[in-house]
N, C-alpha and C. Protein backbone atom coordinates (compact mmCIF):
# COMPACT_ATOMS: atom_id res chain seq x y z
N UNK A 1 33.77 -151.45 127.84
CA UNK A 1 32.39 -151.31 128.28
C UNK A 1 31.62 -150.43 127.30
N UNK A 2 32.35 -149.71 126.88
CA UNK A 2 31.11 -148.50 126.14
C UNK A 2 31.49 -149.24 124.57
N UNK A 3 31.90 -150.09 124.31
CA UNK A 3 31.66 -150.84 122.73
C UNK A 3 30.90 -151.65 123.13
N UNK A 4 30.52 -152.16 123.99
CA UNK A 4 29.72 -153.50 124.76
C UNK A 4 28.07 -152.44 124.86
N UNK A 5 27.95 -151.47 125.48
CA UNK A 5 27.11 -150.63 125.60
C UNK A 5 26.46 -149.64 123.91
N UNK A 6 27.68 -149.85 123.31
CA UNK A 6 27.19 -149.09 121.43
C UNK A 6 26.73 -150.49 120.86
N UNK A 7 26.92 -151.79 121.02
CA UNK A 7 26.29 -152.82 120.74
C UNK A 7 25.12 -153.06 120.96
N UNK A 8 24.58 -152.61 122.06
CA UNK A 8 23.62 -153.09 122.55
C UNK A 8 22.29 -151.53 122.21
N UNK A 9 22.74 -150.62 122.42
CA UNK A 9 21.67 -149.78 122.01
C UNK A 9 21.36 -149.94 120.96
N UNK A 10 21.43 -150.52 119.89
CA UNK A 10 20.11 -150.45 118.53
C UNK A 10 19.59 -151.90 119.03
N UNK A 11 20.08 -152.52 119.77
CA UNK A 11 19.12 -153.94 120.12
C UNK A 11 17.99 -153.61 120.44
N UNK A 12 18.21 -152.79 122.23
CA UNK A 12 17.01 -152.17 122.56
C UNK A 12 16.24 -151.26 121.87
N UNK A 13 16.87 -150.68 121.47
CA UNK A 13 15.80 -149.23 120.42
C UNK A 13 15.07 -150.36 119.44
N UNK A 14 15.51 -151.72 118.98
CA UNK A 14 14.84 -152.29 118.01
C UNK A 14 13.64 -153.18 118.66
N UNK A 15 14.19 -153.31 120.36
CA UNK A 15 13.21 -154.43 120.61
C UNK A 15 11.71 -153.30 120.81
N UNK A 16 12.64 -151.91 121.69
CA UNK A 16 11.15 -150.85 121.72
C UNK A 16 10.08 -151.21 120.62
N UNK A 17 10.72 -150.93 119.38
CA UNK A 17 9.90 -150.61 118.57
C UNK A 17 9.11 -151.78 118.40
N UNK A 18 9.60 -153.48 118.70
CA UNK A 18 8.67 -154.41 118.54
C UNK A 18 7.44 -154.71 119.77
N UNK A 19 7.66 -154.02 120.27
CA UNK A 19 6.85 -154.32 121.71
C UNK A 19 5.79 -153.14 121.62
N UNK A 20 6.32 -152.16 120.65
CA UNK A 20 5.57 -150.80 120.60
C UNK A 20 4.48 -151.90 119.51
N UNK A 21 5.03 -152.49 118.64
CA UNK A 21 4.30 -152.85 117.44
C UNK A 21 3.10 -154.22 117.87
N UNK A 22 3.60 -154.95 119.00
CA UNK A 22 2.78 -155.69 119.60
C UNK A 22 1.66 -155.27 120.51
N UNK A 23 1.75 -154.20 121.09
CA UNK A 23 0.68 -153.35 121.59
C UNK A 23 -0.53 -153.04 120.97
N UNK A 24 0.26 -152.22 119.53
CA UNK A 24 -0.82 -151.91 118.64
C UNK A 24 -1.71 -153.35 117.88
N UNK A 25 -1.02 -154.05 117.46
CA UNK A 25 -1.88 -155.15 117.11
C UNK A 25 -2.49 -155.63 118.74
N UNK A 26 -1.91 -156.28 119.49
CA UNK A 26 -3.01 -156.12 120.80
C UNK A 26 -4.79 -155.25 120.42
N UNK A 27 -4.57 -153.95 120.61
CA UNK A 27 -5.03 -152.93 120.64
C UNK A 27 -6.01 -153.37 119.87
N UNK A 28 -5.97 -153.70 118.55
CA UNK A 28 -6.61 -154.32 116.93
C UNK A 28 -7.52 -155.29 116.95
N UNK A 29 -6.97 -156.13 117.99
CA UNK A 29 -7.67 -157.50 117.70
C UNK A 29 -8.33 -157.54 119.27
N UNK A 30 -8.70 -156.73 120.16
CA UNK A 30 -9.82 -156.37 121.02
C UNK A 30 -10.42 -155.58 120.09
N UNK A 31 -10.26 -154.70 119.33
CA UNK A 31 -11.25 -153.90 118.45
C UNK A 31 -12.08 -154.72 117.69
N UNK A 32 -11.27 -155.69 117.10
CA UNK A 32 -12.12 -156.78 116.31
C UNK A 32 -12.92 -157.84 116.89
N UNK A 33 -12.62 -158.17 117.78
CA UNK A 33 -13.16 -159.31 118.94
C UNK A 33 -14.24 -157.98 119.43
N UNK A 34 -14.04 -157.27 119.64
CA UNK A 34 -15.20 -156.53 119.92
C UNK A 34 -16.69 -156.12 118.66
N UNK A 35 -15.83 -156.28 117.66
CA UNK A 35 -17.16 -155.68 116.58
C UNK A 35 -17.71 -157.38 116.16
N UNK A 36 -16.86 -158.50 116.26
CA UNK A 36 -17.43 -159.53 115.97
C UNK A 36 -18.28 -160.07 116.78
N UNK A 37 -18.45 -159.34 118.45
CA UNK A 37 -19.31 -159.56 119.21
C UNK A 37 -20.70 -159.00 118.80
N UNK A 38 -20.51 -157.88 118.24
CA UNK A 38 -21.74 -157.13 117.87
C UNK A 38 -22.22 -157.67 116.79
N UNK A 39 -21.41 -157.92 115.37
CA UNK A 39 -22.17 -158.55 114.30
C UNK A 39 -22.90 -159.69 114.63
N UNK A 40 -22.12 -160.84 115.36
CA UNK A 40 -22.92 -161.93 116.01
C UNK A 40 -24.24 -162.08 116.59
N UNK A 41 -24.60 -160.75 117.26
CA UNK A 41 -25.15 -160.46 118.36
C UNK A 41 -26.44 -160.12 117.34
N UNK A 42 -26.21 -159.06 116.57
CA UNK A 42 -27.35 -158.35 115.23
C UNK A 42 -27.94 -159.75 114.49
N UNK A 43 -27.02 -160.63 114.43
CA UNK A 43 -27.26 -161.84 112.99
C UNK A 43 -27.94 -162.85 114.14
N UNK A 44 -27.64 -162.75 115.22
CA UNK A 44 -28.97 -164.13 116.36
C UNK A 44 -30.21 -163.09 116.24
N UNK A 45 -30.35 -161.93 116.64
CA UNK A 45 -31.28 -160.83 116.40
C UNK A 45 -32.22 -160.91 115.33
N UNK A 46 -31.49 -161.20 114.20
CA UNK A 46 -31.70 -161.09 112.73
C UNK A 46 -32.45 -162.38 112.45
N UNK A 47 -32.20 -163.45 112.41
CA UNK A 47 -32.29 -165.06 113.03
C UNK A 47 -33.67 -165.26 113.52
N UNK A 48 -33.78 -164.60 115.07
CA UNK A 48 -34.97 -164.82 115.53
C UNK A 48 -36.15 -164.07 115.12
N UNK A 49 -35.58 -162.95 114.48
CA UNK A 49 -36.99 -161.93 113.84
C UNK A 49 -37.52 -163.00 112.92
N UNK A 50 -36.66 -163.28 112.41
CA UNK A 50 -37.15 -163.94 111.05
C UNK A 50 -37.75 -165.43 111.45
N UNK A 51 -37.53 -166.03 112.08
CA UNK A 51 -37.96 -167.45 112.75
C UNK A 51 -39.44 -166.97 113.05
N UNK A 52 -39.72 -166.11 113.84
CA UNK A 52 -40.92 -165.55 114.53
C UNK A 52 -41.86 -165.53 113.47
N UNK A 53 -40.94 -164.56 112.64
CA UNK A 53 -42.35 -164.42 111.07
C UNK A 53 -42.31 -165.15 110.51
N UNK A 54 -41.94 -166.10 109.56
CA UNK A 54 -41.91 -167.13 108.52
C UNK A 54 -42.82 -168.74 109.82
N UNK A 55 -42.21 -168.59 111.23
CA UNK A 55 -43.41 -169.98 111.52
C UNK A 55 -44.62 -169.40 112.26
N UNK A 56 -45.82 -170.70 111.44
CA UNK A 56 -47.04 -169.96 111.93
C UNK A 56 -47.29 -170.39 113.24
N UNK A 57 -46.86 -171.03 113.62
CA UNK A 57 -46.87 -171.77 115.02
C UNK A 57 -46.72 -170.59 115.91
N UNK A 58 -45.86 -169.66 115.48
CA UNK A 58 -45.27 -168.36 116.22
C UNK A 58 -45.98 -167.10 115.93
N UNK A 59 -47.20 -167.29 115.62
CA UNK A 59 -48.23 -165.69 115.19
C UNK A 59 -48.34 -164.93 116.41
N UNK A 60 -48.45 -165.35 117.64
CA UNK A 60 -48.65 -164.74 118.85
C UNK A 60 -47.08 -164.01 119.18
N UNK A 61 -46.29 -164.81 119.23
CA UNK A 61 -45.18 -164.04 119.15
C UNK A 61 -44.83 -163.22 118.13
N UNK A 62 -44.87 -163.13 116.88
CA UNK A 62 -44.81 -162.31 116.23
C UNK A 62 -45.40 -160.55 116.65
N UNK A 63 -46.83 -160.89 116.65
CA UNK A 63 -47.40 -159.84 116.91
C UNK A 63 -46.88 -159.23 118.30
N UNK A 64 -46.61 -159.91 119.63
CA UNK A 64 -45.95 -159.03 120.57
C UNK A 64 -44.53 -158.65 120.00
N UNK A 65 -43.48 -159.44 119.66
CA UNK A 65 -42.45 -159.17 119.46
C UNK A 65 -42.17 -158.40 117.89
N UNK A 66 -42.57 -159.08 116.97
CA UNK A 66 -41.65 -158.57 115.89
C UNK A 66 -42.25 -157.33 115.22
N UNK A 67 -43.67 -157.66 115.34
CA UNK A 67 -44.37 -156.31 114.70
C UNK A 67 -44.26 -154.92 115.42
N UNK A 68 -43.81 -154.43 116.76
CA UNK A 68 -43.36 -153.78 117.08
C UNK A 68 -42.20 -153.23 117.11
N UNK A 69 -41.07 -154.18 117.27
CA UNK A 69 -40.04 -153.36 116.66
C UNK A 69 -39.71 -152.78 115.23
N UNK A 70 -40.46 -154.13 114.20
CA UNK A 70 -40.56 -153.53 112.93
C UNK A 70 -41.32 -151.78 112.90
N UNK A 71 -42.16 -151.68 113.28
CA UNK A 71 -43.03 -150.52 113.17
C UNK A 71 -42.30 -149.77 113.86
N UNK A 72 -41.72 -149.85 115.13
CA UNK A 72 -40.46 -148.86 115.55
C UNK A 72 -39.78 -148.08 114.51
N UNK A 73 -38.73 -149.62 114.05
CA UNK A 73 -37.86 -149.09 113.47
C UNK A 73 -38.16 -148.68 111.95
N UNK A 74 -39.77 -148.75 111.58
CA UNK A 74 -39.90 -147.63 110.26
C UNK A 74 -40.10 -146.39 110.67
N UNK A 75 -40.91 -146.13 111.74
CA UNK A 75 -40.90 -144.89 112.07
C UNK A 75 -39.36 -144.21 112.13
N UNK A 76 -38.49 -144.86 112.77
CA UNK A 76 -37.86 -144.42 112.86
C UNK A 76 -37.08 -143.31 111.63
N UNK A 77 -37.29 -144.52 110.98
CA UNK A 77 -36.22 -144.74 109.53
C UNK A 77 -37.09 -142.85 108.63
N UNK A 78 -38.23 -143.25 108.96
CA UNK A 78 -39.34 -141.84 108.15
C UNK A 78 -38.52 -140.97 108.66
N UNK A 79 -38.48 -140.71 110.08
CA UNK A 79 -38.09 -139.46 110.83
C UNK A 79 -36.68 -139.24 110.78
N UNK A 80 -35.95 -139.97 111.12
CA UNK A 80 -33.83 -139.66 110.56
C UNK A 80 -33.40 -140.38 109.11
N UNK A 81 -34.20 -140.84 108.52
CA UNK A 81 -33.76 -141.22 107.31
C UNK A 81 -32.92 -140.78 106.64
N UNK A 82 -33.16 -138.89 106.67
CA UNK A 82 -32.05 -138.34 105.66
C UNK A 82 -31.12 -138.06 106.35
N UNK A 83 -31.05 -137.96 107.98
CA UNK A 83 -29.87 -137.50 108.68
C UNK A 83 -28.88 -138.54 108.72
N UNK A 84 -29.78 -140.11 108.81
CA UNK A 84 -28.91 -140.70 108.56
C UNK A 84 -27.96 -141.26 107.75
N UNK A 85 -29.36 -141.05 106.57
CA UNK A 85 -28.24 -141.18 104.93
C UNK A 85 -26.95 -140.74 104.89
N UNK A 86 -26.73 -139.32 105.08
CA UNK A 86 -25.58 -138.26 105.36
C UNK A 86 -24.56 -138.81 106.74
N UNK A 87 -25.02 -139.35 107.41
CA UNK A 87 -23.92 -140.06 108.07
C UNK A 87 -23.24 -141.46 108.40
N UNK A 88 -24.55 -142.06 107.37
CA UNK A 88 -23.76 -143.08 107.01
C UNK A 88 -22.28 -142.78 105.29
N UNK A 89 -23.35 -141.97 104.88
CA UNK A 89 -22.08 -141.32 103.85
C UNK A 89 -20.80 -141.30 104.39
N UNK A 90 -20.82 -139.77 105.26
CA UNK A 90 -19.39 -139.48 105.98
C UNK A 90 -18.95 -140.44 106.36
N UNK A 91 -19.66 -141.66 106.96
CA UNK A 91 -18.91 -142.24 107.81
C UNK A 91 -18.29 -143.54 106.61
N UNK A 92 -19.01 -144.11 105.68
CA UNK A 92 -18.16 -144.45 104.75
C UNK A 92 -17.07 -143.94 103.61
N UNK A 93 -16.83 -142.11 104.01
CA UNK A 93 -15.67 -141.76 103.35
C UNK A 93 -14.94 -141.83 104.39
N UNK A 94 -14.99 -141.80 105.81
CA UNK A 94 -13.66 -141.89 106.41
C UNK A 94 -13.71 -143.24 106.27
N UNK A 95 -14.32 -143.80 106.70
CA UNK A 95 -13.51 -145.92 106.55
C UNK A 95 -13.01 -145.72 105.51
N UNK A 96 -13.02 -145.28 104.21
CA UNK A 96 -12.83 -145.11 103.17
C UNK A 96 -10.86 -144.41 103.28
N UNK A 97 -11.35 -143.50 103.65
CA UNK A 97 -10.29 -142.38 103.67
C UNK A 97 -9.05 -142.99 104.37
N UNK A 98 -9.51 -143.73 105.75
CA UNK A 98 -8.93 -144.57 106.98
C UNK A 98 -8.11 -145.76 106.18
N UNK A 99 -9.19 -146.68 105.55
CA UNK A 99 -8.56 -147.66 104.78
C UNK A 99 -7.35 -147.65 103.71
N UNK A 100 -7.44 -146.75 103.35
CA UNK A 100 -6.62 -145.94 101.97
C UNK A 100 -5.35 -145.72 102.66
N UNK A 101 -5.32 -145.14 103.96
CA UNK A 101 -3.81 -144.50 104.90
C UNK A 101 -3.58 -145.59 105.58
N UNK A 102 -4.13 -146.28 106.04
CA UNK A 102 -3.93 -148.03 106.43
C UNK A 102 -2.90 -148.83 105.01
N UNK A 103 -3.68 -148.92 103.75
CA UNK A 103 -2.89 -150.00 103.04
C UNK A 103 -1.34 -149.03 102.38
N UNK A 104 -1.87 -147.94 102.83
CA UNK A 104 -0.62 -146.75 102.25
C UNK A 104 0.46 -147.09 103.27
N UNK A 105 0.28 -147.23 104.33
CA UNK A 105 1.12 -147.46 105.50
C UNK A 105 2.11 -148.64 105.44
N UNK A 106 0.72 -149.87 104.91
CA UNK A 106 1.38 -151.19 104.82
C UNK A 106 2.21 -151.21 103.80
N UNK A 107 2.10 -150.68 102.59
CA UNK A 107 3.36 -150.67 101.63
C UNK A 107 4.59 -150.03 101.66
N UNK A 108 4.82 -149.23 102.73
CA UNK A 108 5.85 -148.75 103.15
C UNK A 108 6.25 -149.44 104.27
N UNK A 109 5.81 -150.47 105.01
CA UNK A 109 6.62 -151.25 105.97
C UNK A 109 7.32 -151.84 105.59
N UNK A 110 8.85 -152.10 105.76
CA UNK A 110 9.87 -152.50 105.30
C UNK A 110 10.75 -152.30 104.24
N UNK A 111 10.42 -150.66 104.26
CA UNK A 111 11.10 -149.85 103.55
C UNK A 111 12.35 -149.30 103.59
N UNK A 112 12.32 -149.70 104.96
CA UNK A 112 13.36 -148.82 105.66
C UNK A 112 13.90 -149.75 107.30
N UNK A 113 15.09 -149.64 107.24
CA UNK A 113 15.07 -150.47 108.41
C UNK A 113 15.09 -149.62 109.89
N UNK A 114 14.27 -150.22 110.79
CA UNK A 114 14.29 -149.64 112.25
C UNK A 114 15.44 -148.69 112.67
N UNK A 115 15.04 -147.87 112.89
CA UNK A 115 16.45 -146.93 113.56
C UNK A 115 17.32 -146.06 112.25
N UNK A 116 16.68 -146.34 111.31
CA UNK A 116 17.30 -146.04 110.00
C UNK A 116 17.29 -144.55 110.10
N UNK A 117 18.00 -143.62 109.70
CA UNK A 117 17.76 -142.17 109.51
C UNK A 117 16.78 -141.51 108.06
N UNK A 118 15.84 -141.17 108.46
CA UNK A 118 14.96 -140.29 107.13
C UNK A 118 15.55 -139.48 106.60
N UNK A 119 15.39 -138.95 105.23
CA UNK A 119 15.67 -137.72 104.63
C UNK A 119 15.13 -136.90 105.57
N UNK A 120 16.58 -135.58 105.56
CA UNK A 120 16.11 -134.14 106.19
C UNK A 120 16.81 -134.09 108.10
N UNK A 121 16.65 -135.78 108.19
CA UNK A 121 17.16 -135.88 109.44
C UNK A 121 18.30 -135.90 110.02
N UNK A 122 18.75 -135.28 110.78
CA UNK A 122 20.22 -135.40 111.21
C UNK A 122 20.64 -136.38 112.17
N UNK A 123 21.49 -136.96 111.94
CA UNK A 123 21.83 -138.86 112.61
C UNK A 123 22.57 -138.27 114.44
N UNK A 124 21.96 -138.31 115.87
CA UNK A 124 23.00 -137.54 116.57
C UNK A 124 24.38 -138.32 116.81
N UNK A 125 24.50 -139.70 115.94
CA UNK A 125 25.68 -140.29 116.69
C UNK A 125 26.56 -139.43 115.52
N UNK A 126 26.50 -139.03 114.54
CA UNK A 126 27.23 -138.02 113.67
C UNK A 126 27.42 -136.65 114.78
N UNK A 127 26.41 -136.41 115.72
CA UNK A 127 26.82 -135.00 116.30
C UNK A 127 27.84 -135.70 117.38
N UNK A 128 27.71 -136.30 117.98
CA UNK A 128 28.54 -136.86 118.83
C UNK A 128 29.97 -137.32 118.45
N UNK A 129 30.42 -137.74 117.03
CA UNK A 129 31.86 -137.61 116.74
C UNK A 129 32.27 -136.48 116.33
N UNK A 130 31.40 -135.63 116.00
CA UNK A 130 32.29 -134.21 115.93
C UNK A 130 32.25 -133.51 117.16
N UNK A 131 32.13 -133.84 118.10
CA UNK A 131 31.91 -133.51 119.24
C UNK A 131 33.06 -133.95 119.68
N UNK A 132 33.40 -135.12 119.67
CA UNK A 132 34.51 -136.39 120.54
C UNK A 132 35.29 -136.41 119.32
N UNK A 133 36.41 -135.80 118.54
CA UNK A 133 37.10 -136.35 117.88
C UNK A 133 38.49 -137.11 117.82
N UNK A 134 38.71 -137.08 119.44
CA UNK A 134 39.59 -138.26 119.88
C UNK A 134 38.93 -139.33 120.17
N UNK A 135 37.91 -139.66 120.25
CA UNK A 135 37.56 -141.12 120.53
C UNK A 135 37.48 -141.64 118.96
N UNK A 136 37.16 -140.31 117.81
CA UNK A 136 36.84 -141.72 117.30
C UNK A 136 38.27 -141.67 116.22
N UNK A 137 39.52 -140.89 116.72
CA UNK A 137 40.96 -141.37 116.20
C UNK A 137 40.99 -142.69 117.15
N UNK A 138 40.98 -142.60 118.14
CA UNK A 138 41.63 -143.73 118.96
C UNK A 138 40.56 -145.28 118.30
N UNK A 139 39.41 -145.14 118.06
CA UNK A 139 38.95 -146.41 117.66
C UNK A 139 39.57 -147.09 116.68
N UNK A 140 40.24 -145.66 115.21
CA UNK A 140 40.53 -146.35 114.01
C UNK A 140 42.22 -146.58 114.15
N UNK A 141 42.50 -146.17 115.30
CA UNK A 141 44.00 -146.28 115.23
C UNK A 141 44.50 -148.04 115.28
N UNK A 142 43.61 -148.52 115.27
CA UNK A 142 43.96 -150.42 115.40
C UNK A 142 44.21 -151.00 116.11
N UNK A 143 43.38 -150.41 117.63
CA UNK A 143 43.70 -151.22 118.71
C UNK A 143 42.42 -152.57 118.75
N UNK A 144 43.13 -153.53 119.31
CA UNK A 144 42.28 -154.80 119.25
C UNK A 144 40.87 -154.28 120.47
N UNK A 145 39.50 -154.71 119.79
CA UNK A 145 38.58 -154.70 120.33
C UNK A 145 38.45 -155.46 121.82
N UNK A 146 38.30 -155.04 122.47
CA UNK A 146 37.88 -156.55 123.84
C UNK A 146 36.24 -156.32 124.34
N UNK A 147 36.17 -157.75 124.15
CA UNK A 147 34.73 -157.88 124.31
C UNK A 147 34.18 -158.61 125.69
């Protein structure tokens, strides 16, 4: 039973880690299904501003609709312009910074196999035979396995 049971623990510790790894992509692709809702959403936005102004058929609408938000959003732009400059900055050195530890990540996947021990780390099934050093005479002494 307990060779039947040392068999089977790196199965599970390996399947953890794939179910851990299916989560996170889960996790990813609602993030993305979520921002492709929004780009979509900006570019019909984007679409109809522009439909409004370019046909003349549409001058009345224009003037309620587009010329107001335009004039909004210059005001706007006068008044946070520079606050926003500065955070659109920061915020393109972390995507920046983010992206960089992302593809750093990906080149080290499959570097190493699951369950593998790191430098520095101590392995505990090593603490456990110096712990038990009759079990593990009796394994190498050549008795037939039963499975």
């Amino acid at each position: 039973i307990n060779a039947a049971f040392e068999q089977v623990t790196p199965l599970v510790a390996a399947a953890y880690e794939v179910l851990s790894t299916i989560k996170n992509i889960a996790i990813l692709l609602a993030a993305i299904q979520i921002l492709t809702v929004v780009l979509l959403t900006l570019i019909l936005v984007s679409l109809l501003g522009l439909l409004y102004t370019l046909n003349p058929d549409l001058e009345t609408e224009r003037k309620q609709l587009v010329t107001p938000v335009m004039r909004w959003l210059a005001g706007w732009i006068y008044e946070f312009g520079e606050t926003g400059k500065w955070f659109l900055r920061g915020l393109l050195g972390l995507v920046l910074a983010g992206s960089g530890i992302f593809l750093w990540q990906g080149s080290l996947a499959g570097s190493r196999a699951p369950g593998a021990i790191r430098e520095g780390e101590e392995d505990e099934r090593s603490d456990e035979k110096r712990d038990k050093p009759e079990q593990s005479d009796k394994a190498s002494s050549g008795s037939p396995d039963r499975h």
